[in-house]
Protein backbone atom coordinates (compact mmCIF):
# COMPACT_ATOMS: atom_id res chain seq x y z
CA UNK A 1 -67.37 -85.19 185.40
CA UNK A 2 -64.47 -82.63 184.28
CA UNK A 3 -61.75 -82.08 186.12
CA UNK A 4 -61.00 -78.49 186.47
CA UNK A 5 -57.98 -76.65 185.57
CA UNK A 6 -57.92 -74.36 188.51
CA UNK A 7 -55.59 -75.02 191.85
CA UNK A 8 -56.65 -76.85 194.55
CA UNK A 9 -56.88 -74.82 197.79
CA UNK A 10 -56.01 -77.27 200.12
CA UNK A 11 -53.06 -78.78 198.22
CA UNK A 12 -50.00 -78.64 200.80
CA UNK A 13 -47.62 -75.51 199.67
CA UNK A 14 -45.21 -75.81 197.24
CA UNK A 15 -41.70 -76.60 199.12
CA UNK A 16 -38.56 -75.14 198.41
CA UNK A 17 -34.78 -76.12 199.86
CA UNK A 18 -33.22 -73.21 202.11
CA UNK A 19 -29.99 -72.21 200.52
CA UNK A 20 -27.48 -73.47 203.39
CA UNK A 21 -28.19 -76.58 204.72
CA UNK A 22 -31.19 -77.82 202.96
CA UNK A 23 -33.48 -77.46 205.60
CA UNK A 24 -37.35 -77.33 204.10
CA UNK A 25 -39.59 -74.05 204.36
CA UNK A 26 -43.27 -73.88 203.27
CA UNK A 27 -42.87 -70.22 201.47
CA UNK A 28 -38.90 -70.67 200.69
CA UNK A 29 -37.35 -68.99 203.34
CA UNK A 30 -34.61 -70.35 206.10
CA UNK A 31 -36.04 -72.06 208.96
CA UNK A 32 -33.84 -71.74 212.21
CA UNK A 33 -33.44 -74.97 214.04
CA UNK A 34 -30.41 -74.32 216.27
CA UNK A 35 -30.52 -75.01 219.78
CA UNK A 36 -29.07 -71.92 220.88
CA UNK A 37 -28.71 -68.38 218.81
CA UNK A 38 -25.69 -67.89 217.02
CA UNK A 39 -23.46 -64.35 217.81
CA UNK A 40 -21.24 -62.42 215.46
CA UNK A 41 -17.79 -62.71 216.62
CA UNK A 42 -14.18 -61.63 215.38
CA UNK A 43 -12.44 -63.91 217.68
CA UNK A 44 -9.20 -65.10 216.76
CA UNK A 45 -8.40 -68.95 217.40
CA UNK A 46 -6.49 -72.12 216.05
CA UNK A 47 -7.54 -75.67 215.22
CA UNK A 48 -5.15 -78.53 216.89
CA UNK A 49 -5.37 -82.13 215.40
CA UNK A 50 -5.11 -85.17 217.64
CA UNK A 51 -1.34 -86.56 216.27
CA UNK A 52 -0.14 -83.05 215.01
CA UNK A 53 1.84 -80.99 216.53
CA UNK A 54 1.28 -78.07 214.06
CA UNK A 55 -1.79 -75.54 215.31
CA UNK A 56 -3.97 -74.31 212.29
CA UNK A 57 -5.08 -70.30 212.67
CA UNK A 58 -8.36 -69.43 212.25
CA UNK A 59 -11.46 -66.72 212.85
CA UNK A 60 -14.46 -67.71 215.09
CA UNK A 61 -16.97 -66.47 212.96
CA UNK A 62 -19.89 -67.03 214.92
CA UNK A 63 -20.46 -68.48 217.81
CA UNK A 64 -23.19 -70.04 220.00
CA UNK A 65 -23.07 -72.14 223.34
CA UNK A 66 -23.66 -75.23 221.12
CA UNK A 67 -21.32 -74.44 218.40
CA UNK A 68 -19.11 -72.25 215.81
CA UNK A 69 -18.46 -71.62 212.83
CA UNK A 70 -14.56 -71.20 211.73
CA UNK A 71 -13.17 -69.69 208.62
CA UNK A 72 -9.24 -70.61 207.57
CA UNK A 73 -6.99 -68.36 205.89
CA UNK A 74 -4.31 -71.02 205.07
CA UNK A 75 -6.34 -74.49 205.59
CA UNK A 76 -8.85 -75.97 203.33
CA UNK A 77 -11.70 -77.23 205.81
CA UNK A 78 -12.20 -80.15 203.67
CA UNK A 79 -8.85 -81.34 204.72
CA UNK A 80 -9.47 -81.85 208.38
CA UNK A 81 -10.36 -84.55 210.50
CA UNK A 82 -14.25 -84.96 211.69
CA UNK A 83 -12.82 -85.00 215.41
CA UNK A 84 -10.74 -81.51 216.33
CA UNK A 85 -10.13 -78.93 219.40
CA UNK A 86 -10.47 -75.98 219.00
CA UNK A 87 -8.36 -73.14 221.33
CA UNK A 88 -9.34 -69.58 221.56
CA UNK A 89 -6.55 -66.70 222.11
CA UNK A 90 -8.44 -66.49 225.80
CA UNK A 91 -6.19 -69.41 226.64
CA UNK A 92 -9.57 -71.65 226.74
CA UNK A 93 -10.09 -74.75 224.78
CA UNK A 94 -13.15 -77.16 223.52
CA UNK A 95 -13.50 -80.14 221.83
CA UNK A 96 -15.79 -80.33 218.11
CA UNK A 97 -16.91 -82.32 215.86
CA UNK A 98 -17.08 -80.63 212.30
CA UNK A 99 -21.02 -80.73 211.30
CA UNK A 100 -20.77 -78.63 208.19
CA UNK A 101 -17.71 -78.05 205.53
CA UNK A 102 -17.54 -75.13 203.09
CA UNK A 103 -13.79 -75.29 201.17
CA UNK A 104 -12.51 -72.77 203.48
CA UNK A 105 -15.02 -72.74 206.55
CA UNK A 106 -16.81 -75.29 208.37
CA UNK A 107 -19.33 -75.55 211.76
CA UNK A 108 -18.63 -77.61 214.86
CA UNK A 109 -20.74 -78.46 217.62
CA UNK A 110 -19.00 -78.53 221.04
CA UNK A 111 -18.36 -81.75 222.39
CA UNK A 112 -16.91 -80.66 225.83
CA UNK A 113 -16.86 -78.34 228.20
CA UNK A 114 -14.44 -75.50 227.44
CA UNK A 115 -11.26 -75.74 229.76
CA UNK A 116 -7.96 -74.16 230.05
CA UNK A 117 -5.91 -74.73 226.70
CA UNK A 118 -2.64 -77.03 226.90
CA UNK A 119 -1.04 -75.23 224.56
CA UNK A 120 1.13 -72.51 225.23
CA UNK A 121 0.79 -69.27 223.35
CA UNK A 122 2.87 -67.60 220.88
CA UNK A 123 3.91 -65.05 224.20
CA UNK A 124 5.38 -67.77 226.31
């Protein structure tokens, strides 16, 4: 009996990593597995760090009800804390846990419910 050269129909698909996260795809391309839709945003905000009184600016990138993903201008992600709150210049605030880091971006998931922010703003 000779075994033949040509492909096997029925052999499972060849499977590639997505480029982000590593998530698998039968033909290669990104599989979506968040639990809510993510939304463009251009929101303004700042990271605060249990211990430090310093608040570190950022842009909301993105943002679902689950989640968001931040960018920093003068913070390396890589440098912060898996535990963080983040505020948003609508005076709210919401505790995260970083998921995801990226040198100068990273992706929480929400932890809390958001609530007024303790910190005063730059205008008071």
């Amino acid at each position: 009996m000779s075994v033949s050269k040509k492909t096997d129909r029925t052999a499972p698909l060849l499977r590639q990593p997505c480029e982000d996260d590593g998530r698998i795809a039968a033909c290669g391309k990104r599989v979506e597995t968040r639990r809510a839709p993510r939304r463009p945003s251009n929101g303004r905000g700042f990271v605060r760090v249990a211990g430090y009184r310093m608040n570190i600016p950022c842009r909301i990138v993105d943002v679902s009800a689950t989640g968001a993903r931040l960018l920093f201008t003068e913070a390396n992600a890589g440098h912060l804390p898996d535990r963080i709150v983040v505020a948003f210049l609508d005076r709210t605030e919401v505790d995260a846990e970083i998921r995801w880091r990226k040198e100068r971006e990273c992706g929480v998931r929400f932890l809390s419910f958001f609530r007024p922010s303790q910190t005063p703003s730059k205008s008071d």
